[in-house]
N, C-alpha and C. Protein backbone atom coordinates (compact mmCIF):
# COMPACT_ATOMS: atom_id res chain seq x y z
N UNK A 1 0.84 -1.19 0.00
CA UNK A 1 0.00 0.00 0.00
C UNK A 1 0.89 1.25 0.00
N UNK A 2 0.15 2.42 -0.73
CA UNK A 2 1.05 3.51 -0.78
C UNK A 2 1.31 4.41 0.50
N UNK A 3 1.81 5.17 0.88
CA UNK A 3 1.91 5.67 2.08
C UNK A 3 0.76 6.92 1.99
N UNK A 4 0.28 7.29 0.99
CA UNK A 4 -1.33 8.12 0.72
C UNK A 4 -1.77 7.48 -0.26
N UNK A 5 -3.37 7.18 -0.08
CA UNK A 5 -3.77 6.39 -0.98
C UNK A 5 -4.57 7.74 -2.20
N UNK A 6 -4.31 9.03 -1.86
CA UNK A 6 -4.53 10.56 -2.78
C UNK A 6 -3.50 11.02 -2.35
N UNK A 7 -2.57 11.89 -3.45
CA UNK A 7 -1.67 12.64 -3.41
C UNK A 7 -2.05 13.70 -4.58
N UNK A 8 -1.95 15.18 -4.17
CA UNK A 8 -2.55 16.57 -4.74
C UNK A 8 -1.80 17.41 -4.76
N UNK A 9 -1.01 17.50 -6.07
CA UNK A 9 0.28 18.61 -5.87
C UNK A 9 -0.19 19.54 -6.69
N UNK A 10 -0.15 20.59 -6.00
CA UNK A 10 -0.99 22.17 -6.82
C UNK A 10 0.62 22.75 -6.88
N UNK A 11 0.44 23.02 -8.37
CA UNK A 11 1.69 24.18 -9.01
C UNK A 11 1.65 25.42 -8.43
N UNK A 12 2.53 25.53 -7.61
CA UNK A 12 2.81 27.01 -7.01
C UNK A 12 3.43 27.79 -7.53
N UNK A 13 4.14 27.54 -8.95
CA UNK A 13 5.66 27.93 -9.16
C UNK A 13 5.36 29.82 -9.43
N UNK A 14 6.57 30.34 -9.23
CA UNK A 14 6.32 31.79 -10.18
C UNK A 14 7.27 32.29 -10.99
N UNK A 15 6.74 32.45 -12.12
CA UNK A 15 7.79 33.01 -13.43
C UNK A 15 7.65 34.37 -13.13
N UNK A 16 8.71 34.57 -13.97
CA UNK A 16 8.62 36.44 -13.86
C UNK A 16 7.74 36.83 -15.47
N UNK A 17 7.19 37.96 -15.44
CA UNK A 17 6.15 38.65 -16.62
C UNK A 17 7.20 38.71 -17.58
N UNK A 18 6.72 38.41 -18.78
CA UNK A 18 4.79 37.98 -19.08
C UNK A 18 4.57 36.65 -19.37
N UNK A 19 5.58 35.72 -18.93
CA UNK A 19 5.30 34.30 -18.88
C UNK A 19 4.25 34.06 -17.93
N UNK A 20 3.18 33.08 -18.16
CA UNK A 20 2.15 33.01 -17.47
C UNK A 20 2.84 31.90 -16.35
N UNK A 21 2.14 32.06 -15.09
CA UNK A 21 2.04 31.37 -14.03
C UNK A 21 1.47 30.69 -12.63
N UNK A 22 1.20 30.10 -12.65
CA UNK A 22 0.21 29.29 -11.47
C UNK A 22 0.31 30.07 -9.96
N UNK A 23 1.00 30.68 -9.62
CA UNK A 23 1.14 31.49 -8.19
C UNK A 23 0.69 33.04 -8.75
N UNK A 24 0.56 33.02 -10.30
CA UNK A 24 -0.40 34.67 -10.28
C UNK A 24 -1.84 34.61 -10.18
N UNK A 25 -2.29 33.17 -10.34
CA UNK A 25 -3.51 32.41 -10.41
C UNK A 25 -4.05 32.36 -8.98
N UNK A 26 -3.18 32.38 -8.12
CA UNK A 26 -3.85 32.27 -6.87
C UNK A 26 -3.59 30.73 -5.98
N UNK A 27 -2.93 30.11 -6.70
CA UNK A 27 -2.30 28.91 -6.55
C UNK A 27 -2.08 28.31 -5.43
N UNK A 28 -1.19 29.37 -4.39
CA UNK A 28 -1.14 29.20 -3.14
C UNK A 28 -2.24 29.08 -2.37
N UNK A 29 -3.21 30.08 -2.05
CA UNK A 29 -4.35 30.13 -1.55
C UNK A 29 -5.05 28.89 -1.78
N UNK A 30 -5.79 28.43 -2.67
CA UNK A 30 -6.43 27.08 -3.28
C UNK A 30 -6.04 26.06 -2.84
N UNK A 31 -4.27 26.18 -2.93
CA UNK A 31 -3.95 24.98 -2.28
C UNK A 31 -3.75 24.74 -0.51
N UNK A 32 -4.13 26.08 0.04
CA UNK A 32 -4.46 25.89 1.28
C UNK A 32 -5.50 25.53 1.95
N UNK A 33 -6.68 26.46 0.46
CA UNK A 33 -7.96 25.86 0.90
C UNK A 33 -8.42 24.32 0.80
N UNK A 34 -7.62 23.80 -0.44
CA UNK A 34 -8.00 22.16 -0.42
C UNK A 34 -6.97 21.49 0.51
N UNK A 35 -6.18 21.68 1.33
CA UNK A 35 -5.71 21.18 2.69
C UNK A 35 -6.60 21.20 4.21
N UNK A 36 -6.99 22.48 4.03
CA UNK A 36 -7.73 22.63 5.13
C UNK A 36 -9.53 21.85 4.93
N UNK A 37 -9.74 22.36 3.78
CA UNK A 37 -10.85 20.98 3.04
C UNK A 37 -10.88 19.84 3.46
N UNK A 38 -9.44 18.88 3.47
CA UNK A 38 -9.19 17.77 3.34
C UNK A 38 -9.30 17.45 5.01
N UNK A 39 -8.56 18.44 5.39
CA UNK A 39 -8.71 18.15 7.25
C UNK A 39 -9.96 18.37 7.45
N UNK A 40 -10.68 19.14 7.67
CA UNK A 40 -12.24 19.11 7.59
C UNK A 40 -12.77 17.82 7.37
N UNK A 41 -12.74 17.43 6.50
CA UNK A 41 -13.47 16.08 5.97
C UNK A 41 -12.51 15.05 6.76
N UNK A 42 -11.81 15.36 7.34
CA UNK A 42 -11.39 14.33 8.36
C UNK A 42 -10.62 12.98 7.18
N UNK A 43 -10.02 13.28 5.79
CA UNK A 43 -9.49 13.01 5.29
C UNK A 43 -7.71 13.01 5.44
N UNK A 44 -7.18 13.57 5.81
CA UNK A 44 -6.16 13.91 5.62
C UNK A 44 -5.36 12.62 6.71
N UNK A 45 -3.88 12.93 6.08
CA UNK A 45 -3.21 11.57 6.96
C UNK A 45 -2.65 10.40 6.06
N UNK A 46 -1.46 9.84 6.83
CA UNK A 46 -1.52 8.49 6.36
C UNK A 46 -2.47 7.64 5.61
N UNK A 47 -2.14 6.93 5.13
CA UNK A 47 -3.35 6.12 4.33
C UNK A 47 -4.02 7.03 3.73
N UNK A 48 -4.20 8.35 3.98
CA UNK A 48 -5.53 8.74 2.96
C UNK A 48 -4.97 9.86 2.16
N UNK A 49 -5.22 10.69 2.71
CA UNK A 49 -5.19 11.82 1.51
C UNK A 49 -4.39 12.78 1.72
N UNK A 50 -3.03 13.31 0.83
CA UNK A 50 -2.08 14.50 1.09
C UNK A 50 -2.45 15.54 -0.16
N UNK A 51 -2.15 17.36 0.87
CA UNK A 51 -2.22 17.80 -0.37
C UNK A 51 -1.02 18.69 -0.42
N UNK A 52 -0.42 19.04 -1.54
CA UNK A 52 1.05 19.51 -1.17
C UNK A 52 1.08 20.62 -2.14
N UNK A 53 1.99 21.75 -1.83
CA UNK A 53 2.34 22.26 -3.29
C UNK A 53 3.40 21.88 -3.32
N UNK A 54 3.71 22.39 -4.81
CA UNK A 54 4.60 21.69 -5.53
C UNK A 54 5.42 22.97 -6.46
N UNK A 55 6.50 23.00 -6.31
CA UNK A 55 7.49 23.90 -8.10
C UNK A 55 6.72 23.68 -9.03
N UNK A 56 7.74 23.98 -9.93
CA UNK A 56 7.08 24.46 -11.29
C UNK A 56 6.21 22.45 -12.06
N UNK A 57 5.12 22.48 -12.03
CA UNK A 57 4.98 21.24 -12.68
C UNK A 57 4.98 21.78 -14.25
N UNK A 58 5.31 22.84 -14.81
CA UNK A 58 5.79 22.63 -16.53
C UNK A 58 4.51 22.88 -16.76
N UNK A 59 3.40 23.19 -16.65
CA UNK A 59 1.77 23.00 -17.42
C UNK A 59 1.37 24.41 -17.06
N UNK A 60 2.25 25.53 -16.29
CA UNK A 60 1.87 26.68 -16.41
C UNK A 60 0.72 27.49 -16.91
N UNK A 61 1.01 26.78 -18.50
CA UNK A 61 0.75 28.00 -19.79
C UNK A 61 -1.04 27.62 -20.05
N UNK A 62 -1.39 26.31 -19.40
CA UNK A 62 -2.68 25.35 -18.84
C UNK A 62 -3.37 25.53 -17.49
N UNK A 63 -2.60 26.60 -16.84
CA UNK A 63 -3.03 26.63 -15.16
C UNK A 63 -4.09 28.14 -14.91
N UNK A 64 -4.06 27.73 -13.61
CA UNK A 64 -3.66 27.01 -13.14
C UNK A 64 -3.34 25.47 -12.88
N UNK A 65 -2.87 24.84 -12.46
CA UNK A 65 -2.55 22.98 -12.74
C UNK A 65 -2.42 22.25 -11.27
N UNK A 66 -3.26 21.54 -11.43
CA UNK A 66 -2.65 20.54 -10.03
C UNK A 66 -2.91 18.86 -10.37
N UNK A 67 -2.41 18.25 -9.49
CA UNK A 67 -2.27 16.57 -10.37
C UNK A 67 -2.61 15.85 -9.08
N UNK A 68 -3.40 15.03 -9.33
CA UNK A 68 -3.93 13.93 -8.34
C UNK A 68 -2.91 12.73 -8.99
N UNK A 69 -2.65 11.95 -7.90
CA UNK A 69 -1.96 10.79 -7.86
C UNK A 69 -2.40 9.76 -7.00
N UNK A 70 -2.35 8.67 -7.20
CA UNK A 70 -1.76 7.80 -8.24
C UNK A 70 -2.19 7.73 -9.48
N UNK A 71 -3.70 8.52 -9.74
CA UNK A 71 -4.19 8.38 -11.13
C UNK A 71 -3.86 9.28 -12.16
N UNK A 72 -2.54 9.97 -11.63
CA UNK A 72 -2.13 11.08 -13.22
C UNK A 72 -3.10 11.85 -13.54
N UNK A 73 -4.10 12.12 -12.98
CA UNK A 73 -5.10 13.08 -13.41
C UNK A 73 -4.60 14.37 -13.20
N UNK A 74 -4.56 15.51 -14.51
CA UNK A 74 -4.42 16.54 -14.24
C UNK A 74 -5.34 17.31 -14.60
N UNK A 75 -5.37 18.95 -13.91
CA UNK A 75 -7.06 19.74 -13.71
C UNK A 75 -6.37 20.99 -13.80
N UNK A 76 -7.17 21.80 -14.25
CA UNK A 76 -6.91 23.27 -13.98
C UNK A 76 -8.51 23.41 -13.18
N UNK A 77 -8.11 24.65 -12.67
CA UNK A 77 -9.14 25.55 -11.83
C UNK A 77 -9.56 26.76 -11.83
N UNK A 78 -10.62 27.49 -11.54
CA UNK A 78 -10.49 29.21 -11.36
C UNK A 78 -10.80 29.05 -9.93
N UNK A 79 -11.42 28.74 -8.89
CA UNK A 79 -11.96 29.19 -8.00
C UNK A 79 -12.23 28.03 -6.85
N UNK A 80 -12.39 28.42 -5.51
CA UNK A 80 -13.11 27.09 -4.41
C UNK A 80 -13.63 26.23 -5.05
N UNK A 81 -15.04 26.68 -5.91
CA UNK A 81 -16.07 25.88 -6.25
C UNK A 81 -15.19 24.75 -7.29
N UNK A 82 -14.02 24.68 -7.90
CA UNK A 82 -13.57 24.40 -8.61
C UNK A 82 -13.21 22.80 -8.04
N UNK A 83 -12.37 23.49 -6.97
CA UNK A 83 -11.53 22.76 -5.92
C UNK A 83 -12.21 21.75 -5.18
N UNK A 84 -13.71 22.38 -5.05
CA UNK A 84 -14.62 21.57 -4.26
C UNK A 84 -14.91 20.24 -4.84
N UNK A 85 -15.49 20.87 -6.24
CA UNK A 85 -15.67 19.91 -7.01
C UNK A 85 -14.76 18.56 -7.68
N UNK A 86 -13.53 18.88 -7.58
CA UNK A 86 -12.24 17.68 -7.33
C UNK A 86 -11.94 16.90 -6.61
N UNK A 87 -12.35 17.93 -5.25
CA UNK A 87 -11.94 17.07 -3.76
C UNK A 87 -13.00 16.02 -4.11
N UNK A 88 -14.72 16.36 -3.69
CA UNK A 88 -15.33 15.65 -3.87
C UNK A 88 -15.73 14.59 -4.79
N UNK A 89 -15.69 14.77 -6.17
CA UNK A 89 -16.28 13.92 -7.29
C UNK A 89 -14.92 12.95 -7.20
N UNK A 90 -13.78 13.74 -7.22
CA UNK A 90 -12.37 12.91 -7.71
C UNK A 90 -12.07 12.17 -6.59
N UNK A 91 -11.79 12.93 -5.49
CA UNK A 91 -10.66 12.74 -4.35
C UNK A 91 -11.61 11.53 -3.37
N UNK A 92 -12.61 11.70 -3.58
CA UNK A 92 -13.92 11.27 -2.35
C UNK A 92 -14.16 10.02 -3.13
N UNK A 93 -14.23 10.26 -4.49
CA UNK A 93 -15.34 9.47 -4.86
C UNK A 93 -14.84 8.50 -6.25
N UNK A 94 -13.76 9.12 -6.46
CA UNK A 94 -13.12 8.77 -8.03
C UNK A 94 -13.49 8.93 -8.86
N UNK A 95 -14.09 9.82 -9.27
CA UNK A 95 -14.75 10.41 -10.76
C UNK A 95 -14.21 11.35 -11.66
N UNK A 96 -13.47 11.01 -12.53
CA UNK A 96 -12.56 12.26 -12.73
C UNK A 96 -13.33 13.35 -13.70
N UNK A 97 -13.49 14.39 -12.96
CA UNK A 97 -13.77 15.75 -13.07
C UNK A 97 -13.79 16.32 -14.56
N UNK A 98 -14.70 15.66 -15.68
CA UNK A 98 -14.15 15.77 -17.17
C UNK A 98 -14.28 17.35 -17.95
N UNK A 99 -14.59 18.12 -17.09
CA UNK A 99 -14.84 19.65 -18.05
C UNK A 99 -13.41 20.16 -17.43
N UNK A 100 -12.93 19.87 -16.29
CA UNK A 100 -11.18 20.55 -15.83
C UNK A 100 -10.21 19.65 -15.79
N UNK A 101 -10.59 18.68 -16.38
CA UNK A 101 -9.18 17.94 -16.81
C UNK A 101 -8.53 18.07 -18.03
N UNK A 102 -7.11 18.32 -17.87
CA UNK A 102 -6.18 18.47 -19.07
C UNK A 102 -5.29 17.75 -19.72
């Protein structure tokens, strides 16, 4: 067994202008809110569910970007409701999220 059975690395990275980038997106924030999400739901922990940021994952110019693992699923986002909708359909439930996946 894996040591998280969900792993959620949201691209934090920041380029300098006018290369586009996931931390002008708001990146950080989002990915605090789907941590604190995850503790809420009493998810978080060993065995279950991590959410991390992460450097540059390269998909910038697509982001914001974050990648669920073990299933390689990658998503962009604008907003909570975005996030919500990942944690839950994807992260909860395994459904991968088909209008924000990239």
């Amino acid at each position: 067994m894996s040591h998280y059975r969900c792993h959620v690395f949201f691209c934090c990275n920041k380029r300098d202008a006018p290369e586009k980038c996931c931390a002008d997106a708001g990146a950080a924030d989002l990915q605090a809110y789907a941590k604190a999400r995850i503790k809420e739901l009493k998810l978080n922990g060993k065995g279950s569910v991590r959410i991390n940021k992460a450097g540059c994952l390269d998909r910038c110019e697509e982001g914001p970007v974050l990648v669920v693992y073990p299933d390689a699923i990658w998503y962009t986002y604008v907003d909570r409701e975005d996030i919500d909708e990942i944690i839950d359909r994807h992260v909860v439930h395994g459904e991968v999220v088909e209008r924000l996946k990239i």
